[in-house]
Protein backbone atom coordinates (compact mmCIF):
# COMPACT_ATOMS: atom_id res chain seq x y z
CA UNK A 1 0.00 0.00 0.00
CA UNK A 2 1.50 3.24 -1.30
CA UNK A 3 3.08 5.32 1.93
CA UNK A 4 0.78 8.45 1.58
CA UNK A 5 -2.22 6.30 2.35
CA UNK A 6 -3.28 5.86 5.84
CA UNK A 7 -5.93 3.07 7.70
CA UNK A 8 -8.94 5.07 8.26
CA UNK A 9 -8.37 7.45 5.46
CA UNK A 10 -11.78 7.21 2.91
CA UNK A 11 -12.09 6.96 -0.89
CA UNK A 12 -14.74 7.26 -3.89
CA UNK A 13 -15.38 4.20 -6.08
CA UNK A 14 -16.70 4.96 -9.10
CA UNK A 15 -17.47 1.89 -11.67
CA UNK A 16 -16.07 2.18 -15.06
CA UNK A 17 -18.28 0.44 -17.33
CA UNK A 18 -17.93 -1.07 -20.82
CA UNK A 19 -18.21 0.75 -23.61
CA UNK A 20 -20.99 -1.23 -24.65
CA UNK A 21 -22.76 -1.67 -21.19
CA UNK A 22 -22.87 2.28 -21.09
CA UNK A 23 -26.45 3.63 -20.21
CA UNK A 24 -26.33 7.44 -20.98
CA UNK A 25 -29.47 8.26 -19.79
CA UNK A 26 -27.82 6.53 -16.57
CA UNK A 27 -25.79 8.21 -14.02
CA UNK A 28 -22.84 5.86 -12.30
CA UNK A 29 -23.19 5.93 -8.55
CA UNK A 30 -20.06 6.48 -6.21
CA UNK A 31 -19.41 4.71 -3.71
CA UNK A 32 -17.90 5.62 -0.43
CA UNK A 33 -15.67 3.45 1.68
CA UNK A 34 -12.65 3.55 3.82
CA UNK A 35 -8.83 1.85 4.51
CA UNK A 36 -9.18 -0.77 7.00
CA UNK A 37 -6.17 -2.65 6.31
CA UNK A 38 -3.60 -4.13 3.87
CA UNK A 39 -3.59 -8.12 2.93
CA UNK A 40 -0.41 -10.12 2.93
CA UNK A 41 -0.13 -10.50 -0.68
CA UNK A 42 -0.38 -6.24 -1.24
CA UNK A 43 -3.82 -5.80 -1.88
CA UNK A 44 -5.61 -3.18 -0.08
CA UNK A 45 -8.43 -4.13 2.55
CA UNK A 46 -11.56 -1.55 2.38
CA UNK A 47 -15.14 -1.48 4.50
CA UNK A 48 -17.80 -3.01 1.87
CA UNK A 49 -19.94 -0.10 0.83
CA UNK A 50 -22.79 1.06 2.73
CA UNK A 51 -26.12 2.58 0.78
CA UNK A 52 -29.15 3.17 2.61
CA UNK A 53 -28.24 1.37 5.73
CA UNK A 54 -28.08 -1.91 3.20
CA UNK A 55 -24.21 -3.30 2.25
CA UNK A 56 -23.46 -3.02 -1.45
CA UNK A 57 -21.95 -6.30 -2.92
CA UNK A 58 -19.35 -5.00 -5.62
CA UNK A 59 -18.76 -7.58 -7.85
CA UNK A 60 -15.22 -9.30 -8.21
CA UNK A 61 -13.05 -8.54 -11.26
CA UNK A 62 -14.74 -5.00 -12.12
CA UNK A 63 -12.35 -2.08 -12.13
CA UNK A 64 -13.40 1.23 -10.08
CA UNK A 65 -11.92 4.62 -10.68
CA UNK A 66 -10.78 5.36 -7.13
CA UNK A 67 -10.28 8.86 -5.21
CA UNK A 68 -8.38 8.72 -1.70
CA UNK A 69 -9.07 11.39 0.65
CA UNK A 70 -5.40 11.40 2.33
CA UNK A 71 -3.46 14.39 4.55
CA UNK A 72 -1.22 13.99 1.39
CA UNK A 73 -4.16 15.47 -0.29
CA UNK A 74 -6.63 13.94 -2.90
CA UNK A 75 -5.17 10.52 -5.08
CA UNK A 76 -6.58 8.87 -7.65
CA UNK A 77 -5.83 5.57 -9.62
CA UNK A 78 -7.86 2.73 -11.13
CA UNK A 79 -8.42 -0.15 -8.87
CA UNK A 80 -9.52 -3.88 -9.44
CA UNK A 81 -12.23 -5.66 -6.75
CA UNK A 82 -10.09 -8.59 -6.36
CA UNK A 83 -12.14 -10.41 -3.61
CA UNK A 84 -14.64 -10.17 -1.03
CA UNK A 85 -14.55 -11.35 2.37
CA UNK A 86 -16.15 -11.73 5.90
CA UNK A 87 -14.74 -11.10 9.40
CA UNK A 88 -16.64 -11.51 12.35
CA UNK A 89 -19.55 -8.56 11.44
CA UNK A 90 -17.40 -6.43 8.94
CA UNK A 91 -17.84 -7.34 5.34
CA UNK A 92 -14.64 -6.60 3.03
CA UNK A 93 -12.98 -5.56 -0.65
CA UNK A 94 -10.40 -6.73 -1.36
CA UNK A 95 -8.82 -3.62 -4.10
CA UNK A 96 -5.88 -4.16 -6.60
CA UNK A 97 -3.98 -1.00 -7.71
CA UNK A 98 -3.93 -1.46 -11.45
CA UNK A 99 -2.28 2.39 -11.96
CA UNK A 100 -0.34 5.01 -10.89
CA UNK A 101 -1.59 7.30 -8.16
CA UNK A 102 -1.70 10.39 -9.22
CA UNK A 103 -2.66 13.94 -7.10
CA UNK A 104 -5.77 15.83 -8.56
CA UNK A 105 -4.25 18.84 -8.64
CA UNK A 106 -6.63 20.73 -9.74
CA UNK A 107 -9.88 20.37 -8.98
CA UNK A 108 -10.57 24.47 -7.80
CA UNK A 109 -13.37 25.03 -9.56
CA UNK A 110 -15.25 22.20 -8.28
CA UNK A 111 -18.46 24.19 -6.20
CA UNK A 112 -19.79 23.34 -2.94
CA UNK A 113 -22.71 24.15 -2.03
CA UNK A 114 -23.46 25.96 1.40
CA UNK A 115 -25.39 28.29 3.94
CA UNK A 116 -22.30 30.42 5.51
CA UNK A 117 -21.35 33.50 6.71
CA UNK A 118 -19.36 35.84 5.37
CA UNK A 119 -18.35 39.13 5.59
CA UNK A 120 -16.24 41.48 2.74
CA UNK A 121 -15.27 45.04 2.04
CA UNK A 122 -14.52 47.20 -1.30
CA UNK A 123 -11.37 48.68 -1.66
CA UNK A 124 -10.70 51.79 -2.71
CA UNK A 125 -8.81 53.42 -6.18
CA UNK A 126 -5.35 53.55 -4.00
CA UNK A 127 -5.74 50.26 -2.12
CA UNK A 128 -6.31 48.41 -5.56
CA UNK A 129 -3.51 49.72 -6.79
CA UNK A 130 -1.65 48.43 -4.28
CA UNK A 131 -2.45 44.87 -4.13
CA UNK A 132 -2.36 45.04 -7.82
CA UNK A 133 1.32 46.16 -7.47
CA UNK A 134 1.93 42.82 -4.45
CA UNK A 135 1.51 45.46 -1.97
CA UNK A 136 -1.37 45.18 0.18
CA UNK A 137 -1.62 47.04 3.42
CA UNK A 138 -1.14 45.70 6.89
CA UNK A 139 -3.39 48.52 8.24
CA UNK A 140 -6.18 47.88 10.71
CA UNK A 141 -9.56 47.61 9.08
CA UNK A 142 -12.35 48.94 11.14
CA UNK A 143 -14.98 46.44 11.94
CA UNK A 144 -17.81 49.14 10.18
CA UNK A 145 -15.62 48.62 7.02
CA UNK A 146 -16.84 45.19 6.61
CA UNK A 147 -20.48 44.17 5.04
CA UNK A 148 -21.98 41.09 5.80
CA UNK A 149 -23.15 38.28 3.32
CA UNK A 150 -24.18 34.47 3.11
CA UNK A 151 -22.36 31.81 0.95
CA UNK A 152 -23.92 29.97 -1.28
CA UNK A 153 -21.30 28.41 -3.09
CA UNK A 154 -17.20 28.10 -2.93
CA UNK A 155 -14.28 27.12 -5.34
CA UNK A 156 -10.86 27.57 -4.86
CA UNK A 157 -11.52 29.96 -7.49
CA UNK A 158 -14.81 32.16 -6.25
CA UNK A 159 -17.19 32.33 -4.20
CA UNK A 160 -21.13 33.14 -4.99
CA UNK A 161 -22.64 35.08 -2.29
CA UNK A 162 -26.28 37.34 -1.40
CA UNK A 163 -25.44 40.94 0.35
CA UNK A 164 -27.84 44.12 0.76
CA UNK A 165 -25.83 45.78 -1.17
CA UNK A 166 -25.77 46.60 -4.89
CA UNK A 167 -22.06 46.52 -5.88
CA UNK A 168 -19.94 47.99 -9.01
CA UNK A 169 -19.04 45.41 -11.60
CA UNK A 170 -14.94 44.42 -11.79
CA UNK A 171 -14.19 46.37 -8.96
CA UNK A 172 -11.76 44.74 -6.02
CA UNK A 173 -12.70 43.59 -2.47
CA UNK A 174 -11.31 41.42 0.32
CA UNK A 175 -13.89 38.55 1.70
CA UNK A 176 -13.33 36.84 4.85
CA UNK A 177 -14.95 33.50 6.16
CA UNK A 178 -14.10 30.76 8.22
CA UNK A 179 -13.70 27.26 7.77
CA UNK A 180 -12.67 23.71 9.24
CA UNK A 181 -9.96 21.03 8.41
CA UNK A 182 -9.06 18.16 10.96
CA UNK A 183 -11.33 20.07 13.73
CA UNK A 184 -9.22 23.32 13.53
CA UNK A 185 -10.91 26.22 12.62
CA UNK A 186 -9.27 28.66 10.55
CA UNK A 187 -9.73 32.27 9.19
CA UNK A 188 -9.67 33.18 5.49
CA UNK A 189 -8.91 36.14 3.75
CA UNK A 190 -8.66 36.91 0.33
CA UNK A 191 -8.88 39.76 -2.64
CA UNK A 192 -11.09 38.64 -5.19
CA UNK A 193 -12.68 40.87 -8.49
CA UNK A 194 -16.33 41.39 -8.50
CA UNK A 195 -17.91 39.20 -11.61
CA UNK A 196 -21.66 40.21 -11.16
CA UNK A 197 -23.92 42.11 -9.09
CA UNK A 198 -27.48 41.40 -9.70
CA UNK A 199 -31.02 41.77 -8.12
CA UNK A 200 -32.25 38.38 -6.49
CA UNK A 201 -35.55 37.06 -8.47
CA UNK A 202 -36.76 35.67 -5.50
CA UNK A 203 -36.09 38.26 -3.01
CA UNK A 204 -35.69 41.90 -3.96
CA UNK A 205 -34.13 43.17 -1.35
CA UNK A 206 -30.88 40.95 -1.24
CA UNK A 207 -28.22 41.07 -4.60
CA UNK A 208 -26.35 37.88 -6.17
CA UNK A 209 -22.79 38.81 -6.35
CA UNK A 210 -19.89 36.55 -8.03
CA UNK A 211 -16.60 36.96 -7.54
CA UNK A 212 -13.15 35.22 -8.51
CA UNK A 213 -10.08 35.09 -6.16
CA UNK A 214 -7.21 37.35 -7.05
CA UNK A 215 -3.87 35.87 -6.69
CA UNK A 216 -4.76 33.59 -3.80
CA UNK A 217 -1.63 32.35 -2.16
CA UNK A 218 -0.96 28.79 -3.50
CA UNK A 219 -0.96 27.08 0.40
CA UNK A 220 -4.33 29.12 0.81
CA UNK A 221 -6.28 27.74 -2.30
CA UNK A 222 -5.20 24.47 -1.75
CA UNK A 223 -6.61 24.23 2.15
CA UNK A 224 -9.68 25.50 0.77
CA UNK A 225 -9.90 23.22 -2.13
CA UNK A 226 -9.24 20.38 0.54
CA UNK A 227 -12.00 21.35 2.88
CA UNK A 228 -14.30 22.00 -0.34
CA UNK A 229 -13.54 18.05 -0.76
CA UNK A 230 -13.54 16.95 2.75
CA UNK A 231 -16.28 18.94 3.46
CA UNK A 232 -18.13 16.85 0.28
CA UNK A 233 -16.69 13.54 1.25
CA UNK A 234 -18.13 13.81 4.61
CA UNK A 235 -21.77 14.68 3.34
CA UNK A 236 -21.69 11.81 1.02
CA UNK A 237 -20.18 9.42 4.11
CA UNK A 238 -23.17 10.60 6.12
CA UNK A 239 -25.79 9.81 3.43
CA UNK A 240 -23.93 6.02 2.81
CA UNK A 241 -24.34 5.64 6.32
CA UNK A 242 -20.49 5.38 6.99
CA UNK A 243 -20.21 8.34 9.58
């Protein structure tokens, strides 16, 4: 078992069919599991698949395009079910690596969807200037700077929010939220360019605003790309009945 993954860490299994078995009208299910061990002869040892509190038989010799969730960050390779076992209550896979791992590197503009807080302020002609120059100011923002909003989606590249507040089009501001990885909480803040500003058909009084991150620091987009996945992996876990 390759050294970046870990017992306990989970993965996506994802059938790949036949060419001529395809359904297209069909959509292939994932299915969510997680390291238990590693078998003598190399294969790797993963909790049977759970949907609807029922166990999910996957059938021997079918190959699954596989996606580990690992503190290494997110791997992916092609795996064979090479056998299915029993011990005491738990019901096993047996999984064959039949590829490379490889990191997803890139997966930023993947979109969660959520119901969080935010908060954000526009900058002005000078301060713009200066970030756009690598220079932003240290300077203490006063809290009545700051407008508040609510999240409804997030990418490592943007974020989709609702605010009060009618904004210009491609103008700069910095948003700030929180979010979670491995139960630490943690404090983002980032520039971003204004996309779209635009009434809400449903509510009048509230605006949908789009914006995309402006030269996010590389560590920075790639925490919030991981929670973006955690965060994902661990809804899906809870609907499968694993968590």
């Amino acid at each position: 078992m390759d050294f970046r993954i870990n017992i306990g860490d989970k993965l996506d299994l994802k059938k790949i069919e036949g060419h001529l078995s395809v359904d297209p009208d069909k959509e292939t299910p994932i299915y969510i599991s997680q390291v238990l061990d590693e078998a003598d002869n190399g294969d790797m040892l993963v909790a049977m698949p759970i949907s609807e509190g029922k166990v999910i038989p996957l059938n021997v010799d079918d190959e699954y395009d596989t996606t580990f969730y690992t503190k290494a960050g997110l791997l992916n390779c092609r795996m064979l079910v090479s056998g299915r076992y029993k011990k005491d209550a738990l019901f096993l896979l047996a999984l064959r690596q039949l590829t490379d791992l490889k990191k997803i590197q890139r997966r930023e503009y993947y979109r969660l969807s959520c119901r969080n807080s935010l908060k954000y302020r526009m900058l002005s002609a000078d301060e713009r200037k200066e970030v756009e120059l690598g220079r932003p100011s240290n300077a203490q923002v006063e809290e009545d700077e700051w407008k508040k909003g609510i999240m409804l989606d997030l990418s490592g590249g943007g974020i989709r929010f609702v605010s009060a507040s009618k904004e210009e089009i491609n103008s700069m501001l910095q948003v700030c939220f929180e979010y979670s990885i491995d139960n630490e909480n943690k404090v983002m803040y980032a520039y971003a360019h204004l996309l779209r500003s635009e009434r809400n058909e449903n509510n009048s009084a509230i605006y949908d605003q789009r914006i995309k991150f402006y030269r996010m620091d590389r560590e920075d987009r790639e925490q919030l790309i991981r929670y973006i996945f955690e965060t994902q992996r661990k809804i899906r876990s809870k609907e499968s009945g694993m968590e």
